[in-house]
PDB file of N, CA and C in Angstrom:
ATOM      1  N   UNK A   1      75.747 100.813  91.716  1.00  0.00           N
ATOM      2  CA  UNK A   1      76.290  99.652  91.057  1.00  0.00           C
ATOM      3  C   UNK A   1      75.405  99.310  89.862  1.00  0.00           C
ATOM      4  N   UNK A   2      75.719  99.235  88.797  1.00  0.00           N
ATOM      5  CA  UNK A   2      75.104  98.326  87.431  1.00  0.00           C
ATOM      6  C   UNK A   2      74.921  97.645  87.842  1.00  0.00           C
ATOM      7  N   UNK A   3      74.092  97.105  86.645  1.00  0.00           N
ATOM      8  CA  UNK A   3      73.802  95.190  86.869  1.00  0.00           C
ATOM      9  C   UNK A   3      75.097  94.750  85.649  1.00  0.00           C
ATOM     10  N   UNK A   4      75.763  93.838  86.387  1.00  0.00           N
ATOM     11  CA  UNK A   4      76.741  93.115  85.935  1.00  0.00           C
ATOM     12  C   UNK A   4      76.791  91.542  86.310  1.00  0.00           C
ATOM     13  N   UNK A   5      76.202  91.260  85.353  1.00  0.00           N
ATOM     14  CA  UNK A   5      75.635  89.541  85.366  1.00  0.00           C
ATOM     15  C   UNK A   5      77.124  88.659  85.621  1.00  0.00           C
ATOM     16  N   UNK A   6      78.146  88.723  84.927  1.00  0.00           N
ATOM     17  CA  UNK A   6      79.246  88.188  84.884  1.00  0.00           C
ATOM     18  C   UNK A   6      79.715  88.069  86.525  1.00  0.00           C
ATOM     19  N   UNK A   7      79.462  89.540  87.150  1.00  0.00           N
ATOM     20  CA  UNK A   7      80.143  89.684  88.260  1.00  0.00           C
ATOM     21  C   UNK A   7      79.616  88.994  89.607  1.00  0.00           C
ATOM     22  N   UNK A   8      78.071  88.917  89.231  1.00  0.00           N
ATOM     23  CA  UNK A   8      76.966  87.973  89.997  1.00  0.00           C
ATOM     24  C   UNK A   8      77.218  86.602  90.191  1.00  0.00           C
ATOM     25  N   UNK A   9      77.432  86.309  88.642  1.00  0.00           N
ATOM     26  CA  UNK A   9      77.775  84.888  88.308  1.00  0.00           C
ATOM     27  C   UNK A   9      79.054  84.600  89.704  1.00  0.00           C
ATOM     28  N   UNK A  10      80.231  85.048  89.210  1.00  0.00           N
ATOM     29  CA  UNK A  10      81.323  84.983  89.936  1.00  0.00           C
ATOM     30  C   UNK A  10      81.239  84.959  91.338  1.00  0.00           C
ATOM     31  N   UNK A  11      80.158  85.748  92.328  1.00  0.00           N
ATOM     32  CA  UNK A  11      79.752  86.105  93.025  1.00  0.00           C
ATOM     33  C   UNK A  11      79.387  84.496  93.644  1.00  0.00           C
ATOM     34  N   UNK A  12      78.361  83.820  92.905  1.00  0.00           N
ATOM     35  CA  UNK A  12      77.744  82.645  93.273  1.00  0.00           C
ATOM     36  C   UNK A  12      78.912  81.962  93.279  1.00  0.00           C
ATOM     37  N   UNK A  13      79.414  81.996  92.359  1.00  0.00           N
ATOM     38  CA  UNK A  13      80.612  80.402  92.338  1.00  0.00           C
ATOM     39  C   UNK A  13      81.350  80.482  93.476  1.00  0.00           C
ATOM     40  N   UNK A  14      82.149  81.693  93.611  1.00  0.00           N
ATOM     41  CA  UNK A  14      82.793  82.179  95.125  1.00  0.00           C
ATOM     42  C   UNK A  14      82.290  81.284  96.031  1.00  0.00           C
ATOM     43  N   UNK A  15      81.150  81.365  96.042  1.00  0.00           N
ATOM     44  CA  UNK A  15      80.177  80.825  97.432  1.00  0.00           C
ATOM     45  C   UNK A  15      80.344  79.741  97.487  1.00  0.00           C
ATOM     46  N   UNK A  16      80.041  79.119  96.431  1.00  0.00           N
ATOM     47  CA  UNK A  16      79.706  77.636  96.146  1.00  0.00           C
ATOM     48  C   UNK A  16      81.198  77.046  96.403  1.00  0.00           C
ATOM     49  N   UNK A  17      82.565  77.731  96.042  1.00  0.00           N
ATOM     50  CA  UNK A  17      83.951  77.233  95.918  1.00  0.00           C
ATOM     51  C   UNK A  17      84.235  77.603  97.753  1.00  0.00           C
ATOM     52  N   UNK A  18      84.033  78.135  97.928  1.00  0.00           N
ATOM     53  CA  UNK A  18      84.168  78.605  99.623  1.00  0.00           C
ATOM     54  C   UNK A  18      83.481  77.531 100.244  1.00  0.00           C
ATOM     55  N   UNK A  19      82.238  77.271 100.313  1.00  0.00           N
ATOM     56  CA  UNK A  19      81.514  76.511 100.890  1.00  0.00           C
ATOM     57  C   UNK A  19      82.110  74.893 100.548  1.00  0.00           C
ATOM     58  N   UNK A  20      82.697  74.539  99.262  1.00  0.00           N
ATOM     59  CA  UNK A  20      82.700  72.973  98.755  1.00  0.00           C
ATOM     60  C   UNK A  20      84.198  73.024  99.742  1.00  0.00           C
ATOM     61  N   UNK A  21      85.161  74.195  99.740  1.00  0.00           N
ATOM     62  CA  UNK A  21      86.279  73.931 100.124  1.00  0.00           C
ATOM     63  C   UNK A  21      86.464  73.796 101.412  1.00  0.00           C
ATOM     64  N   UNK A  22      84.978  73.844 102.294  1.00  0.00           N
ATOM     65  CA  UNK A  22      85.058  73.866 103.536  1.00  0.00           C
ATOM     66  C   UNK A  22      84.361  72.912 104.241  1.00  0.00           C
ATOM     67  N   UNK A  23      84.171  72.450 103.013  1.00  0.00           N
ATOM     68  CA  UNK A  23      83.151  71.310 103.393  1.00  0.00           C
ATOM     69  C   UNK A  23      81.931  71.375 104.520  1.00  0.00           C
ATOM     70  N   UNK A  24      81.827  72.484 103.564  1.00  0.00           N
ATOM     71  CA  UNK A  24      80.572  72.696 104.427  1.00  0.00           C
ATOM     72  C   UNK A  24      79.447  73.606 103.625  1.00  0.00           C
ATOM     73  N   UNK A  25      79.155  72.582 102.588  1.00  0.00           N
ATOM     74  CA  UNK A  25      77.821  72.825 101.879  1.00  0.00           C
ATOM     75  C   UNK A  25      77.023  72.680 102.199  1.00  0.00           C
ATOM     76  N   UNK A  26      75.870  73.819 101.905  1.00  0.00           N
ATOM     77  CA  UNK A  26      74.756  73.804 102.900  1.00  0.00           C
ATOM     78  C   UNK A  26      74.784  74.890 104.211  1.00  0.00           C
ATOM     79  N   UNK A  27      75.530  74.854 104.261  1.00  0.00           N
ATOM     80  CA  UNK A  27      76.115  75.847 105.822  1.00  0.00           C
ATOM     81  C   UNK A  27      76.082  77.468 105.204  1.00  0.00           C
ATOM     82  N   UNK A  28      76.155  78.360 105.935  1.00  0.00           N
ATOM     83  CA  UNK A  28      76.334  79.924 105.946  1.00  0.00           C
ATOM     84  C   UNK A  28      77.755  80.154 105.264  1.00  0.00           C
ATOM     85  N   UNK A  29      77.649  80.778 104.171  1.00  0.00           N
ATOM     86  CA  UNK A  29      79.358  81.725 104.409  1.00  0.00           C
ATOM     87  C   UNK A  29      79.076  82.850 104.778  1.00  0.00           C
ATOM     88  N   UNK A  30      80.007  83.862 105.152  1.00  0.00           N
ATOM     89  CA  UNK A  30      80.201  85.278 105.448  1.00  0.00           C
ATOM     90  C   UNK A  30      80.232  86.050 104.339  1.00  0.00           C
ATOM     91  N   UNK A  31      79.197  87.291 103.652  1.00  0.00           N
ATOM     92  CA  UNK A  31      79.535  87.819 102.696  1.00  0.00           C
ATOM     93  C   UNK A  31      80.581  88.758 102.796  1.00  0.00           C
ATOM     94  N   UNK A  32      81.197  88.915 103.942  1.00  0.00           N
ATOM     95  CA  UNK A  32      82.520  90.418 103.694  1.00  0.00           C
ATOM     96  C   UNK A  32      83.740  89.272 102.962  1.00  0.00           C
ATOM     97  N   UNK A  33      83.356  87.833 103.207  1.00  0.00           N
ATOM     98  CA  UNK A  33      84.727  86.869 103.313  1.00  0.00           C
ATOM     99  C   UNK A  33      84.100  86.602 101.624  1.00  0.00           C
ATOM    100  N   UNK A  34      82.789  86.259 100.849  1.00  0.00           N
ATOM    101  CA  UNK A  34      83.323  86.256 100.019  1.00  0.00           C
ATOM    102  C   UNK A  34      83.425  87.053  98.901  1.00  0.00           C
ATOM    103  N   UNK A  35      82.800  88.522  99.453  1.00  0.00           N
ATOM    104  CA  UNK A  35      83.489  89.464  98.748  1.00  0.00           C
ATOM    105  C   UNK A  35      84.816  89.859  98.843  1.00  0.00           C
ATOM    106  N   UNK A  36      85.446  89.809  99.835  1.00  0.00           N
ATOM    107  CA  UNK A  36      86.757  90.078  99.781  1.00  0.00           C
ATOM    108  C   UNK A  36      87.714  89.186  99.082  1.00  0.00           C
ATOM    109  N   UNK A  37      87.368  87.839  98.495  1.00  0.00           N
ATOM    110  CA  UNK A  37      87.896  86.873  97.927  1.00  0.00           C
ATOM    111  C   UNK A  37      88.011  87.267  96.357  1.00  0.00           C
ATOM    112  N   UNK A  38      87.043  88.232  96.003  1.00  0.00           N
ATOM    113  CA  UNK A  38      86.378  88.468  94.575  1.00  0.00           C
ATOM    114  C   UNK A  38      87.281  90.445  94.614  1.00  0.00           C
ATOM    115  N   UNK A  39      87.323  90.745  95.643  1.00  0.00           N
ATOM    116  CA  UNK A  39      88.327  92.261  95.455  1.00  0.00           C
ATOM    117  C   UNK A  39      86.939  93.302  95.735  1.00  0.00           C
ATOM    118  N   UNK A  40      85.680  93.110  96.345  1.00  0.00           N
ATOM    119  CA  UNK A  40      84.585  93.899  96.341  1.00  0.00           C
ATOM    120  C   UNK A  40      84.489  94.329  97.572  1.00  0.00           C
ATOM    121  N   UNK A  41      83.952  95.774  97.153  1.00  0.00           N
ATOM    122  CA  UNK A  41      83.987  96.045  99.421  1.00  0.00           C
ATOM    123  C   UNK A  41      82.655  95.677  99.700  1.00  0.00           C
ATOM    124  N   UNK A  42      82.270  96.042 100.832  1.00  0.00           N
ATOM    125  CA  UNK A  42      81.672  95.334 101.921  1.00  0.00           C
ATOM    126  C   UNK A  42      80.184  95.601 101.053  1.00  0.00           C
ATOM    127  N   UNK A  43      80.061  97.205 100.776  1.00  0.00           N
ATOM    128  CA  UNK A  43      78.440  97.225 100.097  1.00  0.00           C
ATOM    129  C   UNK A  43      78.114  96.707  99.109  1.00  0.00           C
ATOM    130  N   UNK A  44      79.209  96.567  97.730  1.00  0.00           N
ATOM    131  CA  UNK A  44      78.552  96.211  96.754  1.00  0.00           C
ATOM    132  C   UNK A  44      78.746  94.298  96.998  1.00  0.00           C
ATOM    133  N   UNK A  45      79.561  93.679  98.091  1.00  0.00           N
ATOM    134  CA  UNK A  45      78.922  92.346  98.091  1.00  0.00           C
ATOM    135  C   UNK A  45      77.660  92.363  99.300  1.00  0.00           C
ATOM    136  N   UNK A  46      77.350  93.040  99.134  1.00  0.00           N
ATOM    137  CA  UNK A  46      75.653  92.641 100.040  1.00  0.00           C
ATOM    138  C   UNK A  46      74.468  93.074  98.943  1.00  0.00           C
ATOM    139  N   UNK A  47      75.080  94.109  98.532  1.00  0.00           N
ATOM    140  CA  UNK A  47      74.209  94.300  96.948  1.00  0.00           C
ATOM    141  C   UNK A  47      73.568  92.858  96.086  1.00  0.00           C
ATOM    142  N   UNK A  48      74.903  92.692  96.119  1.00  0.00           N
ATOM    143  CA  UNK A  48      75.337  91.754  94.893  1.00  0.00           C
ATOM    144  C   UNK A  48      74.667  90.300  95.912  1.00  0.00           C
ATOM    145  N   UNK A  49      75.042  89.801  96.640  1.00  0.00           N
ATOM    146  CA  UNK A  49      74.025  88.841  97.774  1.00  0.00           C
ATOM    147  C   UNK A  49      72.571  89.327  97.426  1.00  0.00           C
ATOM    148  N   UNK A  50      72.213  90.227  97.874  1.00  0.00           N
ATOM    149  CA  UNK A  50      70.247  90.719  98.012  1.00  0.00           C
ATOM    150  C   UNK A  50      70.048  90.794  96.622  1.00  0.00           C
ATOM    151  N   UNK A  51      70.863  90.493  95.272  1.00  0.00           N
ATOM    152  CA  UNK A  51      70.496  90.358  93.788  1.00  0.00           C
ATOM    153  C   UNK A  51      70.574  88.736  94.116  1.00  0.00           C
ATOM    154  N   UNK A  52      71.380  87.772  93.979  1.00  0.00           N
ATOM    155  CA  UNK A  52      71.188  86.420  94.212  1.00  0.00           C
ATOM    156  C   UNK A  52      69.683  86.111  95.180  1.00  0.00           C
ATOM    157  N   UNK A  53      69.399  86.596  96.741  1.00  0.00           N
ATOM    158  CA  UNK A  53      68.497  86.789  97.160  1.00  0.00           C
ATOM    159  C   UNK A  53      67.476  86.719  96.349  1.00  0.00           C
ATOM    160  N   UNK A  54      67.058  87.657  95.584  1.00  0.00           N
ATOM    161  CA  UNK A  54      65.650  88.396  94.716  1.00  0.00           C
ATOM    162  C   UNK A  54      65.848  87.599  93.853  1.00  0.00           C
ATOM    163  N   UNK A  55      66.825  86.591  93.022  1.00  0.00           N
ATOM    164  CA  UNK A  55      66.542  85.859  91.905  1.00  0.00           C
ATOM    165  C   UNK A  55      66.424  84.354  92.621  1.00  0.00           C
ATOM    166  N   UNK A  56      66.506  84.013  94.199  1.00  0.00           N
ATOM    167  CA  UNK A  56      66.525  82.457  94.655  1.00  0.00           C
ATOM    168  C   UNK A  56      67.641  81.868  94.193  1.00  0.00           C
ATOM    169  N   UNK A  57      68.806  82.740  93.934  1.00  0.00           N
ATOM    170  CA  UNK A  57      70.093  81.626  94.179  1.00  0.00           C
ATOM    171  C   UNK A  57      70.472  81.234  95.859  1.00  0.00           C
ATOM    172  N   UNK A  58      70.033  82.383  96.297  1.00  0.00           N
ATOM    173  CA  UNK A  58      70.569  82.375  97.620  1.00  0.00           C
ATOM    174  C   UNK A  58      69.714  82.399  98.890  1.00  0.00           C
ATOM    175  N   UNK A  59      70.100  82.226  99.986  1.00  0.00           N
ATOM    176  CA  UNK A  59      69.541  82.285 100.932  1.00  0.00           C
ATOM    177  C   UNK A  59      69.830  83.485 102.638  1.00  0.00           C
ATOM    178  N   UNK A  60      69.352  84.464 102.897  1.00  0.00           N
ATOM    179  CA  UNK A  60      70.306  85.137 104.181  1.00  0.00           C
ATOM    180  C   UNK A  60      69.886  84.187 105.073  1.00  0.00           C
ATOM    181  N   UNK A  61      70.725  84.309 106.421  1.00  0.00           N
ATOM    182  CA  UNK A  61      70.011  83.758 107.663  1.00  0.00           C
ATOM    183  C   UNK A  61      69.772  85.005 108.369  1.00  0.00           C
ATOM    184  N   UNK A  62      69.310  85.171 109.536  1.00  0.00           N
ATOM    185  CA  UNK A  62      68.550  85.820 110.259  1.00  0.00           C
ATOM    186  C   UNK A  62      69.236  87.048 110.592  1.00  0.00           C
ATOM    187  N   UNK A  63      70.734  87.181 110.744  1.00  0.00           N
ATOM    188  CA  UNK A  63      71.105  88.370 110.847  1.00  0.00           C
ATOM    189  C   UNK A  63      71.475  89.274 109.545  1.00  0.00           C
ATOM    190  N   UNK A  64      71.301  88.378 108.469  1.00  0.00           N
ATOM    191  CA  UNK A  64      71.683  89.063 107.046  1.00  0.00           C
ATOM    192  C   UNK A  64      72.611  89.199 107.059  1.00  0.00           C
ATOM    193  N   UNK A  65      74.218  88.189 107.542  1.00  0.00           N
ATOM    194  CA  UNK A  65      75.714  88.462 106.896  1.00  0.00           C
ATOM    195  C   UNK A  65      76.213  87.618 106.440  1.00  0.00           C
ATOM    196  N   UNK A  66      75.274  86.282 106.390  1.00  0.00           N
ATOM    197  CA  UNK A  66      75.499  84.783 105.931  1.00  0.00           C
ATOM    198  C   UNK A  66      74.572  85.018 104.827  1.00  0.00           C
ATOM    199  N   UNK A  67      75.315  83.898 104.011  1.00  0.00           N
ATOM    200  CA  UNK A  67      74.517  83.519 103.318  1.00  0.00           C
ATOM    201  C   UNK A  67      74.461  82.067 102.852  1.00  0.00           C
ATOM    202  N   UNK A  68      73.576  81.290 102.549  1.00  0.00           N
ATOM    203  CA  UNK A  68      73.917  79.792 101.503  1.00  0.00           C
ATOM    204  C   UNK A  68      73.617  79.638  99.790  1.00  0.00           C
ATOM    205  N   UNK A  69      73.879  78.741  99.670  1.00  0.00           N
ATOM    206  CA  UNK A  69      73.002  78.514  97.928  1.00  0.00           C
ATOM    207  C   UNK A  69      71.922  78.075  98.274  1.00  0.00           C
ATOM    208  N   UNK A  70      70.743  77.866  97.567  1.00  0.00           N
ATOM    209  CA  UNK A  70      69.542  77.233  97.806  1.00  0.00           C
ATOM    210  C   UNK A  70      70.203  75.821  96.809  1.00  0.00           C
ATOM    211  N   UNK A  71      68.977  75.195  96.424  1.00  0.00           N
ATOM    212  CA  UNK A  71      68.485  73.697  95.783  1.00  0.00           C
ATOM    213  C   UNK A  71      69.457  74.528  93.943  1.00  0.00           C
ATOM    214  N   UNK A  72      68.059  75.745  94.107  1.00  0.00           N
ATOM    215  CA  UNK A  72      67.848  76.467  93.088  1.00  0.00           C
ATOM    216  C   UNK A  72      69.295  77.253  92.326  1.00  0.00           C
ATOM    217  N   UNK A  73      69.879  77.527  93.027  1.00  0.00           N
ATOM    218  CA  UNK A  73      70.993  78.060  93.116  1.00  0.00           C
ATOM    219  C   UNK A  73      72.455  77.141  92.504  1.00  0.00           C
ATOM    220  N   UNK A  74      72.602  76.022  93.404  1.00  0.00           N
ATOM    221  CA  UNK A  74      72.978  74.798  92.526  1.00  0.00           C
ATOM    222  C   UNK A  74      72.901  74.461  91.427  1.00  0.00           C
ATOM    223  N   UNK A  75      71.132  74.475  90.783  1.00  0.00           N
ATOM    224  CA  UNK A  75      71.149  73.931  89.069  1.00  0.00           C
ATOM    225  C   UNK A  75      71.550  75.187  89.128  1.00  0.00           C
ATOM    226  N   UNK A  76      71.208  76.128  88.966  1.00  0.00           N
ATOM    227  CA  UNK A  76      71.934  77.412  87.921  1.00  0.00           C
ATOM    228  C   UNK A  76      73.303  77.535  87.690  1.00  0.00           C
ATOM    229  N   UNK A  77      73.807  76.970  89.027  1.00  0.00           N
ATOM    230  CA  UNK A  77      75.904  77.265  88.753  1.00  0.00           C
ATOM    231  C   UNK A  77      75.957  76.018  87.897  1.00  0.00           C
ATOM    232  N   UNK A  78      75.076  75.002  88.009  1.00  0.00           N
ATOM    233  CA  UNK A  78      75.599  73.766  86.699  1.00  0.00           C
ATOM    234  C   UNK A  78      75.337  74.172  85.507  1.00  0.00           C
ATOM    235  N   UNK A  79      74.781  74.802  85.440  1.00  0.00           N
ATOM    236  CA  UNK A  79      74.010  75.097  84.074  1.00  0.00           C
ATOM    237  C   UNK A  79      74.945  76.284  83.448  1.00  0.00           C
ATOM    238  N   UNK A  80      75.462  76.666  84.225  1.00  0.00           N
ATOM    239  CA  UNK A  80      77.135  77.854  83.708  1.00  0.00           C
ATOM    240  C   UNK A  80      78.290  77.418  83.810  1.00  0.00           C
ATOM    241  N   UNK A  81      78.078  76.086  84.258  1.00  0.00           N
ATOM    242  CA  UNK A  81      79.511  75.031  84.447  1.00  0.00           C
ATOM    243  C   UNK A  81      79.461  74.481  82.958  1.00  0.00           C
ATOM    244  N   UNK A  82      78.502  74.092  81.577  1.00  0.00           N
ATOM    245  CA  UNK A  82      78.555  73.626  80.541  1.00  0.00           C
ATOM    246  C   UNK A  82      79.051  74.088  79.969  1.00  0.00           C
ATOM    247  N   UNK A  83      79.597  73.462  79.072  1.00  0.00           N
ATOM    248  CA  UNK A  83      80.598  73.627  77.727  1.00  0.00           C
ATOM    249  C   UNK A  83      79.819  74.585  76.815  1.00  0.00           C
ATOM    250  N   UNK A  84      80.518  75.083  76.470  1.00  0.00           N
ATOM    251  CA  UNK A  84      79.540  76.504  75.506  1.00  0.00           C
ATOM    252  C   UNK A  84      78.853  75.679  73.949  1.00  0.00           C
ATOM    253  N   UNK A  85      79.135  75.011  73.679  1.00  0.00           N
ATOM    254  CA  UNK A  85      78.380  74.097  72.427  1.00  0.00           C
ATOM    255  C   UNK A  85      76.985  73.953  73.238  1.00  0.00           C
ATOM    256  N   UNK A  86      76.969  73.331  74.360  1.00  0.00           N
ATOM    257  CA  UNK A  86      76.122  72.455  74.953  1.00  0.00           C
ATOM    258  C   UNK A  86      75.255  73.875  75.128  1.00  0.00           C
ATOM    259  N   UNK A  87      75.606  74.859  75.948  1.00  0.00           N
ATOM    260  CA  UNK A  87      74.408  76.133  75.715  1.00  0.00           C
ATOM    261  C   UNK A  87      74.182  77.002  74.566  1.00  0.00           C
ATOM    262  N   UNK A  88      74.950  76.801  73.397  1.00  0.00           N
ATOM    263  CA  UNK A  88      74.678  77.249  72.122  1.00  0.00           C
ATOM    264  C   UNK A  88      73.394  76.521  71.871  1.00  0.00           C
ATOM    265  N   UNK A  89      73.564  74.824  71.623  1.00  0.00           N
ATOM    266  CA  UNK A  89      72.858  74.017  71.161  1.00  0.00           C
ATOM    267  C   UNK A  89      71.328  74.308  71.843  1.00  0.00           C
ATOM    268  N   UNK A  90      70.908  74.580  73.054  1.00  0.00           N
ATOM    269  CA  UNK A  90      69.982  75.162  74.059  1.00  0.00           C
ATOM    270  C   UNK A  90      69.667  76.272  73.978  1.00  0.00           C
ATOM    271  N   UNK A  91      70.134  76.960  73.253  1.00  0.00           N
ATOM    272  CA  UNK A  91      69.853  78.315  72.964  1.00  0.00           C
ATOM    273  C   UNK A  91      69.293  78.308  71.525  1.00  0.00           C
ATOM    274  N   UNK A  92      69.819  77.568  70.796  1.00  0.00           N
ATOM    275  CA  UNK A  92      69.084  77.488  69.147  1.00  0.00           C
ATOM    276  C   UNK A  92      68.667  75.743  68.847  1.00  0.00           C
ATOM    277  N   UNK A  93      67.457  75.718  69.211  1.00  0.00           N
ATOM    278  CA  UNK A  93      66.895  74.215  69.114  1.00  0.00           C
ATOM    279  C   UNK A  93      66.435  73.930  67.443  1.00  0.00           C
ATOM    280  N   UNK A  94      66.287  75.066  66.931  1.00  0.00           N
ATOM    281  CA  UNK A  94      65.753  75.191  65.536  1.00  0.00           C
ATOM    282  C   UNK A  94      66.620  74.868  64.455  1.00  0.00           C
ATOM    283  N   UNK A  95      68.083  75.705  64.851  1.00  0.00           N
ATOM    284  CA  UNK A  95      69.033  75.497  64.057  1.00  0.00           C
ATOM    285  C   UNK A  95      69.663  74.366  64.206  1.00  0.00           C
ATOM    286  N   UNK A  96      69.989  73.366  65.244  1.00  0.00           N
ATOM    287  CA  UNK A  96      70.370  72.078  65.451  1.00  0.00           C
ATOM    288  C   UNK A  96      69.528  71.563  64.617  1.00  0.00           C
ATOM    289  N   UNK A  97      68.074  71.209  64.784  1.00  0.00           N
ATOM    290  CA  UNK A  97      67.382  70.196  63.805  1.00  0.00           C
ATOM    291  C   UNK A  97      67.218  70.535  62.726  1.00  0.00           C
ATOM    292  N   UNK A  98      67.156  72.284  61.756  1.00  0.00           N
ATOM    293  CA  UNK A  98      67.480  72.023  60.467  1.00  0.00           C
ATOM    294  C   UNK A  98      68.667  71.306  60.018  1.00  0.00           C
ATOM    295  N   UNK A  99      69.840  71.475  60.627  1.00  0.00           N
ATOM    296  CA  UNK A  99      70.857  70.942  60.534  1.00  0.00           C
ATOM    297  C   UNK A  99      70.862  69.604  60.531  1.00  0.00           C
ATOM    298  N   UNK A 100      70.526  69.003  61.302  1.00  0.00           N
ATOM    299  CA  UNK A 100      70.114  67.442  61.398  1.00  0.00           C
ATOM    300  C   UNK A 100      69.327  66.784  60.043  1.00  0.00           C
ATOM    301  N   UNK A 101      68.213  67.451  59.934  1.00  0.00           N
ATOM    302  CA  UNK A 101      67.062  67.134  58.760  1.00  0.00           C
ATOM    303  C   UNK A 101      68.345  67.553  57.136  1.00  0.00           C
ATOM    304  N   UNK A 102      68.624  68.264  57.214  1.00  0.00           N
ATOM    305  CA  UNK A 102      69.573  68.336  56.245  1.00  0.00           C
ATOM    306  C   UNK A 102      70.696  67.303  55.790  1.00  0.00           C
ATOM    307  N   UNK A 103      71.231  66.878  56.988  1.00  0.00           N
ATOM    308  CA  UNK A 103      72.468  65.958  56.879  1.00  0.00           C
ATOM    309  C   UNK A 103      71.771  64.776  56.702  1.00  0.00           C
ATOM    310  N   UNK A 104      70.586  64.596  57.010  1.00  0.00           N
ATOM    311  CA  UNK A 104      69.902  62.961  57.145  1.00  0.00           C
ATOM    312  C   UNK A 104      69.151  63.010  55.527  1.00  0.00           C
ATOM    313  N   UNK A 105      68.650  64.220  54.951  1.00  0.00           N
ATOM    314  CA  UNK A 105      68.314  64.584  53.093  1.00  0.00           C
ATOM    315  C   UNK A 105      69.561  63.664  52.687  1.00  0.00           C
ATOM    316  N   UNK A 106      70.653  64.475  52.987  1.00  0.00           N
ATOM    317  CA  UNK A 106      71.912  63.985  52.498  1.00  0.00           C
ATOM    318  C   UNK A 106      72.153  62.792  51.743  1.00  0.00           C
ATOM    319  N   UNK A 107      72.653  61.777  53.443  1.00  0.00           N
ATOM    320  CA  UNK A 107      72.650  60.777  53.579  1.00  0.00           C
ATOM    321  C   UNK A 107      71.806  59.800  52.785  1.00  0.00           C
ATOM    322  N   UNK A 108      70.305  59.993  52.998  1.00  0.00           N
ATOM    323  CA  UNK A 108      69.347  59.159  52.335  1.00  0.00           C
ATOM    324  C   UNK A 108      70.058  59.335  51.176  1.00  0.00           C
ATOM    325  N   UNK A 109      70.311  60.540  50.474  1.00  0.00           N
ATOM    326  CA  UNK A 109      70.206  60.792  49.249  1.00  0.00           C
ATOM    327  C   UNK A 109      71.577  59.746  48.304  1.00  0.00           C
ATOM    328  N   UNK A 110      72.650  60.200  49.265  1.00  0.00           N
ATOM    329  CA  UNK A 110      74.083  59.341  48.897  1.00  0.00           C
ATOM    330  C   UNK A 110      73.374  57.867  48.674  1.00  0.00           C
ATOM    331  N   UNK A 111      73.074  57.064  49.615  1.00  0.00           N
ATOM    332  CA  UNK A 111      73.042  55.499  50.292  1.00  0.00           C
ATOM    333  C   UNK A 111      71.373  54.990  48.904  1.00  0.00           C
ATOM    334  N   UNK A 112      70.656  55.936  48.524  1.00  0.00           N
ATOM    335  CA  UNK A 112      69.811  55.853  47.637  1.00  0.00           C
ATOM    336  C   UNK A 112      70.835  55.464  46.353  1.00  0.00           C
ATOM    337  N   UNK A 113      71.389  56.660  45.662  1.00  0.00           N
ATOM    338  CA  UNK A 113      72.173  57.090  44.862  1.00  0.00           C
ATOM    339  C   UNK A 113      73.048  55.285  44.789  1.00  0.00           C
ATOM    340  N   UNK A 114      73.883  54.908  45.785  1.00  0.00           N
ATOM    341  CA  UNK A 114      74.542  54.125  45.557  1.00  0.00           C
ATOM    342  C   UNK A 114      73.615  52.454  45.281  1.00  0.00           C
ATOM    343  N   UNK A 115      72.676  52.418  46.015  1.00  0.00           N
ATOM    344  CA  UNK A 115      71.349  51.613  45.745  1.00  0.00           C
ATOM    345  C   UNK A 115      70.965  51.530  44.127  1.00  0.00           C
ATOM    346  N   UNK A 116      70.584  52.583  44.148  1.00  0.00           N
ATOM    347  CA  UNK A 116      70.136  52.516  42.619  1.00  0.00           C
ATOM    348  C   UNK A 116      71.305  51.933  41.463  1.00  0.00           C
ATOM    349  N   UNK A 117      72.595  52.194  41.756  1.00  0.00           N
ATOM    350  CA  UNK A 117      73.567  52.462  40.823  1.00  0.00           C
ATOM    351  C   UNK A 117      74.012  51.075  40.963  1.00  0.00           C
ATOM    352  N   UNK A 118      73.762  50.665  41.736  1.00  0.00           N
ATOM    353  CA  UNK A 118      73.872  49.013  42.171  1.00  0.00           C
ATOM    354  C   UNK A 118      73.375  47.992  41.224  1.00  0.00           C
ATOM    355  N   UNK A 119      71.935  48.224  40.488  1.00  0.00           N
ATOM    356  CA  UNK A 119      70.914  47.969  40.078  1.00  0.00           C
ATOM    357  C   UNK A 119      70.803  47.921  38.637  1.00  0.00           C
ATOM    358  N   UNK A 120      71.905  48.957  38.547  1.00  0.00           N
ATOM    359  CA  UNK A 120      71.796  49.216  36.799  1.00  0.00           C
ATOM    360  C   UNK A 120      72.535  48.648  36.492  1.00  0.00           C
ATOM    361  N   UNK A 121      72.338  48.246  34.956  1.00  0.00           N
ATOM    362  CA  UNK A 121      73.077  47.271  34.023  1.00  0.00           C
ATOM    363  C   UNK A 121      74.258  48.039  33.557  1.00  0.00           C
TER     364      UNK A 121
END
């Protein structure tokens, strides 16, 4: 199996949508149940679990066919639940505030401009 981040992603939410719909967050799901929800056979969703595992989205319990979200696991599916501006903007902190410092040059510059012109005879 590649690494296919998209498919990981999907992988978690599964969980998280299985678990909220069962009301029973916090609790174990079955990974054959939510790979089979996603169209994956049995190995590559335990794969794909022991990758969540190794990054702390997830948690096994003792026999290794459950699994939960952690704390950790939670912020990360919020943090892929945002509006794509909102992780653009988080992704380029530099280019937001030239942008900002620019529009505020601007501004001064207009609200000056009309100040001054105020003034003259």
């Amino acid at each position: 199996m590649a690494f296919d981040l998209p498919k990981i992603e999907r992988f978690a939410m599964q969980l998280e949508t299985m678990s909220a719909a069962e009301n029973r967050t916090g609790m174990n799901i079955k990974i054959r149940d939510i790979g089979a929800a996603l169209g994956l056979d049995e190995d590559e969703s335990f794969r794909t679990a022991r990758l969540l595992a190794d990054s702390g989205w997830v948690k096994f319990n003792d026999k290794e066919s459950y699994i939960r979200l952690t704390i950790d696991g939670h912020k990360q599916l919020e943090k892929l639940k945002r509006p794509r501006w909102v992780k653009w903007v988080k992704r380029h902190p530099i280019s937001v505030y030239a942008s900002v410092t620019i529009l505020t040059g601007i501004v001064y510059s207009v609200i000056t401009f009309f100040i001054v012109r105020s003034f003259s005879p």
